[in-house]
Protein backbone atom coordinates (compact mmCIF):
# COMPACT_ATOMS: atom_id res chain seq x y z
CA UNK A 1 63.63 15.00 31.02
CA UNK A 2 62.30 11.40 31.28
CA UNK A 3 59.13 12.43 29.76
CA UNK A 4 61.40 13.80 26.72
CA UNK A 5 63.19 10.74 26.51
CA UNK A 6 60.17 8.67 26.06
CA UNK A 7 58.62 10.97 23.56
CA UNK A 8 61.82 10.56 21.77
CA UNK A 9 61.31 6.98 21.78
CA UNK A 10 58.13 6.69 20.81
CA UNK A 11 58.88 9.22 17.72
CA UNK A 12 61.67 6.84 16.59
CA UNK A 13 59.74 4.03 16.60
CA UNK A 14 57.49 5.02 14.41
CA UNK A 15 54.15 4.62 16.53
CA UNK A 16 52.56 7.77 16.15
CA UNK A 17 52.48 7.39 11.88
CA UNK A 18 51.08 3.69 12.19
CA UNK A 19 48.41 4.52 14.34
CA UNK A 20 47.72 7.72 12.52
CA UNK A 21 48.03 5.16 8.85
CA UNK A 22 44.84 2.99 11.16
CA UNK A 23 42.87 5.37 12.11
CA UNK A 24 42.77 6.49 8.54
CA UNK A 25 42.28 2.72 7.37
CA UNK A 26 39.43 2.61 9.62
CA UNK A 27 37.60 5.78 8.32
CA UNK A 28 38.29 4.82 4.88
CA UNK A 29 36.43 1.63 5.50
CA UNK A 30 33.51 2.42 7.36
CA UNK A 31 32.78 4.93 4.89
CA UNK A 32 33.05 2.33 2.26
CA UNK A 33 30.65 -0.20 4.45
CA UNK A 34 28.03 2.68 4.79
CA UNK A 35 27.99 4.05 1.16
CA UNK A 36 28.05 0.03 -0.15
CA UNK A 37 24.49 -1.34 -1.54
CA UNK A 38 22.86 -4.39 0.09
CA UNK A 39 20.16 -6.76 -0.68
CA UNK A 40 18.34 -9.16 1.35
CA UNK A 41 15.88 -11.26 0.22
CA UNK A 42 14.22 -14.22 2.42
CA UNK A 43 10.91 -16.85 2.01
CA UNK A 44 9.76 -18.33 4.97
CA UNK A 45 6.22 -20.23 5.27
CA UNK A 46 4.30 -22.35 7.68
CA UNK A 47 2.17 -25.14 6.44
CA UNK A 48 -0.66 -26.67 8.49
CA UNK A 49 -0.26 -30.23 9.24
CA UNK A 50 -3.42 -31.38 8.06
CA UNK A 51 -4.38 -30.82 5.25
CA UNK A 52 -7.57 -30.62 4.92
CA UNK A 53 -7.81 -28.20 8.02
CA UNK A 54 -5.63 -24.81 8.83
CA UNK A 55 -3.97 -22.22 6.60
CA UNK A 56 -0.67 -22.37 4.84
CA UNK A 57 1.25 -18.47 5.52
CA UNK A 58 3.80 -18.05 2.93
CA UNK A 59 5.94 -14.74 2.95
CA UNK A 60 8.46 -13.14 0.94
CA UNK A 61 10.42 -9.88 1.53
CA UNK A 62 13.07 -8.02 0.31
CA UNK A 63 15.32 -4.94 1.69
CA UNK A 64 17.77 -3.08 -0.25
CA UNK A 65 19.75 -0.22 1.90
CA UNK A 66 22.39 1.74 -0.03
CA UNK A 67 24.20 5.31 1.26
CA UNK A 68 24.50 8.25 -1.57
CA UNK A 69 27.07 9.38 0.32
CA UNK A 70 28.41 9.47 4.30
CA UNK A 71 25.51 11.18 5.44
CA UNK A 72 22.48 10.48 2.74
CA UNK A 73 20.97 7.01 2.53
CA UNK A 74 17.53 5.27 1.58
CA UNK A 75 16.03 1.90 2.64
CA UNK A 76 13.77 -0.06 0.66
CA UNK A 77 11.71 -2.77 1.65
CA UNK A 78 8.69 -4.93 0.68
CA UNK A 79 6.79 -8.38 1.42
CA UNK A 80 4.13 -10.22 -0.03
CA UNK A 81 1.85 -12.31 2.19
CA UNK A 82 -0.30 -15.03 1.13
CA UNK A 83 -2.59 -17.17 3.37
CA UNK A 84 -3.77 -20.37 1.56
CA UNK A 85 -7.23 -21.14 3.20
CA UNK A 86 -8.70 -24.93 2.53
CA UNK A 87 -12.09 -22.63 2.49
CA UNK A 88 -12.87 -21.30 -1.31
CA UNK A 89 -12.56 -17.64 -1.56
CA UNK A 90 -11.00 -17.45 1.64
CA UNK A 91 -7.19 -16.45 0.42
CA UNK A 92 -5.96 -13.38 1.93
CA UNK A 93 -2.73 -11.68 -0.86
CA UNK A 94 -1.12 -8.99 0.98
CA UNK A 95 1.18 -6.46 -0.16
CA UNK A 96 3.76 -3.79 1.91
CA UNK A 97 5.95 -1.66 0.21
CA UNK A 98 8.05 0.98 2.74
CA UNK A 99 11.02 3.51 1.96
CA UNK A 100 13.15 5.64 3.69
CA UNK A 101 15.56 8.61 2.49
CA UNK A 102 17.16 9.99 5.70
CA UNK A 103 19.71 12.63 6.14
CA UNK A 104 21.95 13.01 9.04
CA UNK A 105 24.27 16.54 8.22
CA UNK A 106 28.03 16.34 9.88
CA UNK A 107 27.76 13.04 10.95
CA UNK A 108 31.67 12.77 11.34
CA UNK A 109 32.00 15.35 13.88
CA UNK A 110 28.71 14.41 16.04
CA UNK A 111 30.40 10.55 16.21
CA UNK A 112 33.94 12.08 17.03
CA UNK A 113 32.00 14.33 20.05
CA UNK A 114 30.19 10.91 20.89
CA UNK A 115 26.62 12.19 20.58
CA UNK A 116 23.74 10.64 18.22
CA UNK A 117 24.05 12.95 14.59
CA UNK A 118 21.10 15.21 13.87
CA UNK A 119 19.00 13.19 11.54
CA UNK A 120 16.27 14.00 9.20
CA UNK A 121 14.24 11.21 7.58
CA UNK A 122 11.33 11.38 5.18
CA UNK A 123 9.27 7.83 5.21
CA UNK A 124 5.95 6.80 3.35
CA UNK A 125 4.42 2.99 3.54
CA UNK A 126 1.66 1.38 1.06
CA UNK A 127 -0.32 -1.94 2.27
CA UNK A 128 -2.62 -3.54 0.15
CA UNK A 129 -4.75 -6.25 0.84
CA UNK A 130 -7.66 -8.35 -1.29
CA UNK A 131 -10.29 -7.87 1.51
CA UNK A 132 -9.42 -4.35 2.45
CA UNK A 133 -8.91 -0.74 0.78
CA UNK A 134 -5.19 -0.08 0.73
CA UNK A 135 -3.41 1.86 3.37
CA UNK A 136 -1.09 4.64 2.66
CA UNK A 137 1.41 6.74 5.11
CA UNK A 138 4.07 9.02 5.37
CA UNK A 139 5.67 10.22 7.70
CA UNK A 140 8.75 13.66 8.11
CA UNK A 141 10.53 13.22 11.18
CA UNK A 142 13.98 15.11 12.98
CA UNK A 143 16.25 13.43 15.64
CA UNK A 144 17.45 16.24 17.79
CA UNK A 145 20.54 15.03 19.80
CA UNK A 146 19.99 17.36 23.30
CA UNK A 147 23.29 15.76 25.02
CA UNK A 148 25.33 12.51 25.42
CA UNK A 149 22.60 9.33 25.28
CA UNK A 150 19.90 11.85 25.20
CA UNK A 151 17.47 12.46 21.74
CA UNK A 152 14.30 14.34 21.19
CA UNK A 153 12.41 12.57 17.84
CA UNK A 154 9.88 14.50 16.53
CA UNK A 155 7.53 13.48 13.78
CA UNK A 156 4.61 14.40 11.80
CA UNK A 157 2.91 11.50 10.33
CA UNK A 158 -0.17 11.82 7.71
CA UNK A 159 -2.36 9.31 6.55
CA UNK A 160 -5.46 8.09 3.90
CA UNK A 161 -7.15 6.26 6.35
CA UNK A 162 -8.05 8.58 9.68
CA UNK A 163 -9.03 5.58 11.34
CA UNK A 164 -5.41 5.03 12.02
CA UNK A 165 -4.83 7.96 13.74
CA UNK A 166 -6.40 8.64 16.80
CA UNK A 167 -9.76 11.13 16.71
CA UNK A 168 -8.79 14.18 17.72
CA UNK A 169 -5.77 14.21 15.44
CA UNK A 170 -8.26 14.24 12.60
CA UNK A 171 -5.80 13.50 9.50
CA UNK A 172 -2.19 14.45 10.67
CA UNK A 173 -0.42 12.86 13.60
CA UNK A 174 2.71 14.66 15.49
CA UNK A 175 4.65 12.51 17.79
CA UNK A 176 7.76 13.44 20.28
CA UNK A 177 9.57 12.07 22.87
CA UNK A 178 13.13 11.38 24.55
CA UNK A 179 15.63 8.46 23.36
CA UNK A 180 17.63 7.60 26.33
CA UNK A 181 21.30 5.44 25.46
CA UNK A 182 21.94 4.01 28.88
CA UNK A 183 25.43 2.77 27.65
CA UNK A 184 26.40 6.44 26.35
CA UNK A 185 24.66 8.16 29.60
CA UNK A 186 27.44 5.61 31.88
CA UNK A 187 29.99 6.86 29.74
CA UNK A 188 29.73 10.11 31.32
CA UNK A 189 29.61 8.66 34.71
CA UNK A 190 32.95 6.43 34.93
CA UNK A 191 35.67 7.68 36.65
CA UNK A 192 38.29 9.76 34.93
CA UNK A 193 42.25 8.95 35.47
């Protein structure tokens, strides 16, 4: 009847409700942080120190991220590259322009079992360059979680230029593989009291 007498404490004091009130806190932030829209935008460049010799790199990029909901969210991001030569004609303007729209279906309940969610994610990429013919890709690819720390990615990638995909492949690539979490995999390991 000790064990009842602490049960009855711990009901009177009104633990159970506050941690129950946090844990719903919590939820209700994160999936306020996921759904929320951010921006980043950056410049960074490297100028030669002579200069009458050497090439000045300047880059800008930008990323935007923003979640439709829980478990639907797209990624945006782009750069523009230019290399000043002290040669005439010699400039190289570069482009990249990538987006992702990924879905990841009951993504509560795979977190709450402590496994990766299933995830879906449909990706393309443009580069375009001066000196070059532009490069286009995309790319459909699944996230299969097989157990705790353990992930089988599968992908199908297709692209304008075969020269980026190896010979045999002709014009359509399909990659898989295993995702190993070390920290999740010792997880299952430690001793239980």
């Amino acid at each position: 009847t000790e064990l009842a007498q602490i049960d009855g404490l711990i009901q009177e004091s009104g633990i159970i409700e506050s941690l129950n009130l946090l844990s719903a806190n919590v939820k209700a932030l994160v999936r306020k942080i996921r759904t929320a829209p951010q921006l980043s935008i950056s410049y960074t460049a490297k100028l030669a120190e002579k200069k009458d010799q050497g090439i000045d790199t300047h880059r800008a990029e930008a990323a935007f991220d923003y979640g439709f909901a829980e478990w639907i969210g797209v990624t945006i991001n782009g750069s523009f590259d230019y290399l000043n030569s002290r040669k005439i004609g010699a400039d190289v303007r570069s482009a990249r322009l990538a987006g992702e729209l990924h879905f990841a279906p009951r993504h509560d309940q795979a977190l709450q079992r402590g496994v990766s969610p299933l995830l879906f994610g449909l990706s393309g990429e443009s580069n375009w360059m001066n000196s070059y013919d532009s490069i286009y890709r995309v790319q459909a690819r699944v996230e299969i979680p097989i157990a705790k720390g353990i992930t089988l990615p599968i992908s199908v990638t297709r692209s304008n230029r075969a020269d980026l995909l190896k010979k045999s492949e002709a014009e359509v690539r399909g990659q898989f593989g295993f995702t190993i979490d070390m920290a999740k995999l010792a997880g299952l390991f430690k001793a239980q009291p």
